[in-house]
Protein backbone atom coordinates (compact mmCIF):
# COMPACT_ATOMS: atom_id res chain seq x y z
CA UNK A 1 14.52 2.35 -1.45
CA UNK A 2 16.09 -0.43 -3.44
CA UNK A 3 15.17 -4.40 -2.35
CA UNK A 4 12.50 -3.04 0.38
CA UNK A 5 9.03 -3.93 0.03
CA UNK A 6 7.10 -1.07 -0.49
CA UNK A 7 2.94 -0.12 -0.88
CA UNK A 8 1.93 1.03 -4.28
CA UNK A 9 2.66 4.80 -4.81
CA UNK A 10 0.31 6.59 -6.94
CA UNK A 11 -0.20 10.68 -7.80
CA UNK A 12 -3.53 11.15 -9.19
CA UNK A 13 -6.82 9.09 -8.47
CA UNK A 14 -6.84 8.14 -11.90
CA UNK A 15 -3.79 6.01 -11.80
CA UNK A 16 -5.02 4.18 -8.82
CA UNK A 17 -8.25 3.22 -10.71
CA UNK A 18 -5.86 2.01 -13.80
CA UNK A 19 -4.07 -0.30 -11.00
CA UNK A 20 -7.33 -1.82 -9.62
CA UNK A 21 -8.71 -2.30 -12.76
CA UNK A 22 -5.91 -3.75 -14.49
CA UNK A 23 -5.26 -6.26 -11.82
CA UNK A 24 -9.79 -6.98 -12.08
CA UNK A 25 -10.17 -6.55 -8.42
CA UNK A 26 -13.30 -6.08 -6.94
CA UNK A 27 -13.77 -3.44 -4.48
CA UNK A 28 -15.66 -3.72 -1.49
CA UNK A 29 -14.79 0.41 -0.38
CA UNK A 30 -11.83 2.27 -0.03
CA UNK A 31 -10.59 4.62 2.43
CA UNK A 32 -8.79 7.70 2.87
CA UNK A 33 -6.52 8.50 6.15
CA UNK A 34 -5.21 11.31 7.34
CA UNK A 35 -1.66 12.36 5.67
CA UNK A 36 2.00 12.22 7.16
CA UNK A 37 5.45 13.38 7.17
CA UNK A 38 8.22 11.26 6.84
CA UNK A 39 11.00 13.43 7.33
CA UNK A 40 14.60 11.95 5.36
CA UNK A 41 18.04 13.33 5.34
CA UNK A 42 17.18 15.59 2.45
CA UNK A 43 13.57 15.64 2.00
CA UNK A 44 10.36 15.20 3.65
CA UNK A 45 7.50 13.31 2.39
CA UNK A 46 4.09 13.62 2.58
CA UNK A 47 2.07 10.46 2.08
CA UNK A 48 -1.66 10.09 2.14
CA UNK A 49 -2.55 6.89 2.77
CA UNK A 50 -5.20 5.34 0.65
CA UNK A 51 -6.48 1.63 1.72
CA UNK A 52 -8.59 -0.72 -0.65
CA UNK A 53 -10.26 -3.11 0.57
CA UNK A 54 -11.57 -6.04 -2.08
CA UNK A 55 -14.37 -8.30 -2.01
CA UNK A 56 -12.02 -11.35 -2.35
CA UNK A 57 -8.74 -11.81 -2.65
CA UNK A 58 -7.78 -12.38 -6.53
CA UNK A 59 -6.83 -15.90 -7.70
CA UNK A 60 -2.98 -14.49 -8.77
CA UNK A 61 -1.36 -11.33 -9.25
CA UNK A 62 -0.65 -10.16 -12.73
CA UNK A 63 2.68 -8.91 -11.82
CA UNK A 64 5.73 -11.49 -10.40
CA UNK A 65 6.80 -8.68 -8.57
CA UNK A 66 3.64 -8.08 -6.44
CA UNK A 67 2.98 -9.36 -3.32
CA UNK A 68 -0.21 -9.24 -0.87
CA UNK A 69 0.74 -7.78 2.46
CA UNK A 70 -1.28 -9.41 5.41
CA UNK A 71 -0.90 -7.52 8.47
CA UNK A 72 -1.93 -9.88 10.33
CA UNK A 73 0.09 -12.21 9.18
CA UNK A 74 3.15 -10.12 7.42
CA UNK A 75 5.58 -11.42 5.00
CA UNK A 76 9.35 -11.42 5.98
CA UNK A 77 10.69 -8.43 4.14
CA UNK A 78 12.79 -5.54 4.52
CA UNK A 79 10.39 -2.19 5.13
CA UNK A 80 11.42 1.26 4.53
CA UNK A 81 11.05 3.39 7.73
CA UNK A 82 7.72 5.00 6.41
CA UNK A 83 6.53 2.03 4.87
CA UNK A 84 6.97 0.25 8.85
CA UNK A 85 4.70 3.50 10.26
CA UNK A 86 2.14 2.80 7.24
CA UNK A 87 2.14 -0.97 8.51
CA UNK A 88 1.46 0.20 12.16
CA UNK A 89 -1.80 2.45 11.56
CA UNK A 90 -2.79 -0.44 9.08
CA UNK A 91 -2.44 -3.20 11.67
CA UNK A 92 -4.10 -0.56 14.42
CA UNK A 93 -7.36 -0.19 12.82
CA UNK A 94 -7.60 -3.79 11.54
């Protein structure tokens, strides 16, 4: 989905906890929600949304490429359709 802002896609757990611990943040919990579809021309998708919540937002990002997305106040970039449902259950429960 080139030039659309996307979450962070990972496979196993244990790449997740290589992303949060090379970019030093500190967690306050993290959260699990229930799986979807996102059904393309070709394929379908399952994601399984995983949310982290930190203790405080770090000083910079380690990556130019990175960006913090605040739902509550979002960033003006292009979304991918199943990126813009992810943003929608995100926003819903805060």
């Amino acid at each position: 989905m080139g030039g659309l802002f996307g979450f962070f896609e990972f496979a196993e757990q244990d790449e997740l906890d290589a992303f949060i611990k090379q970019q030093e943040l500190k967690l306050e919990c993290t959260n699990t929600l229930e799986p979807f579809v996102h059904i393309f021309t070709h394929f379908e998708l399952t994601i399984t949304p995983v949310v982290v919540e930190v203790k405080s937002m770090p000083d910079c990002v380690h990556d130019q490429q990175l960006l913090w997305f605040d739902t509550h106040n979002p960033p003006e970039v292009g979304l991918a359709a199943p990126t813009k449902k992810l943003v929608k259950v995100l926003t819903a429960i805060g």
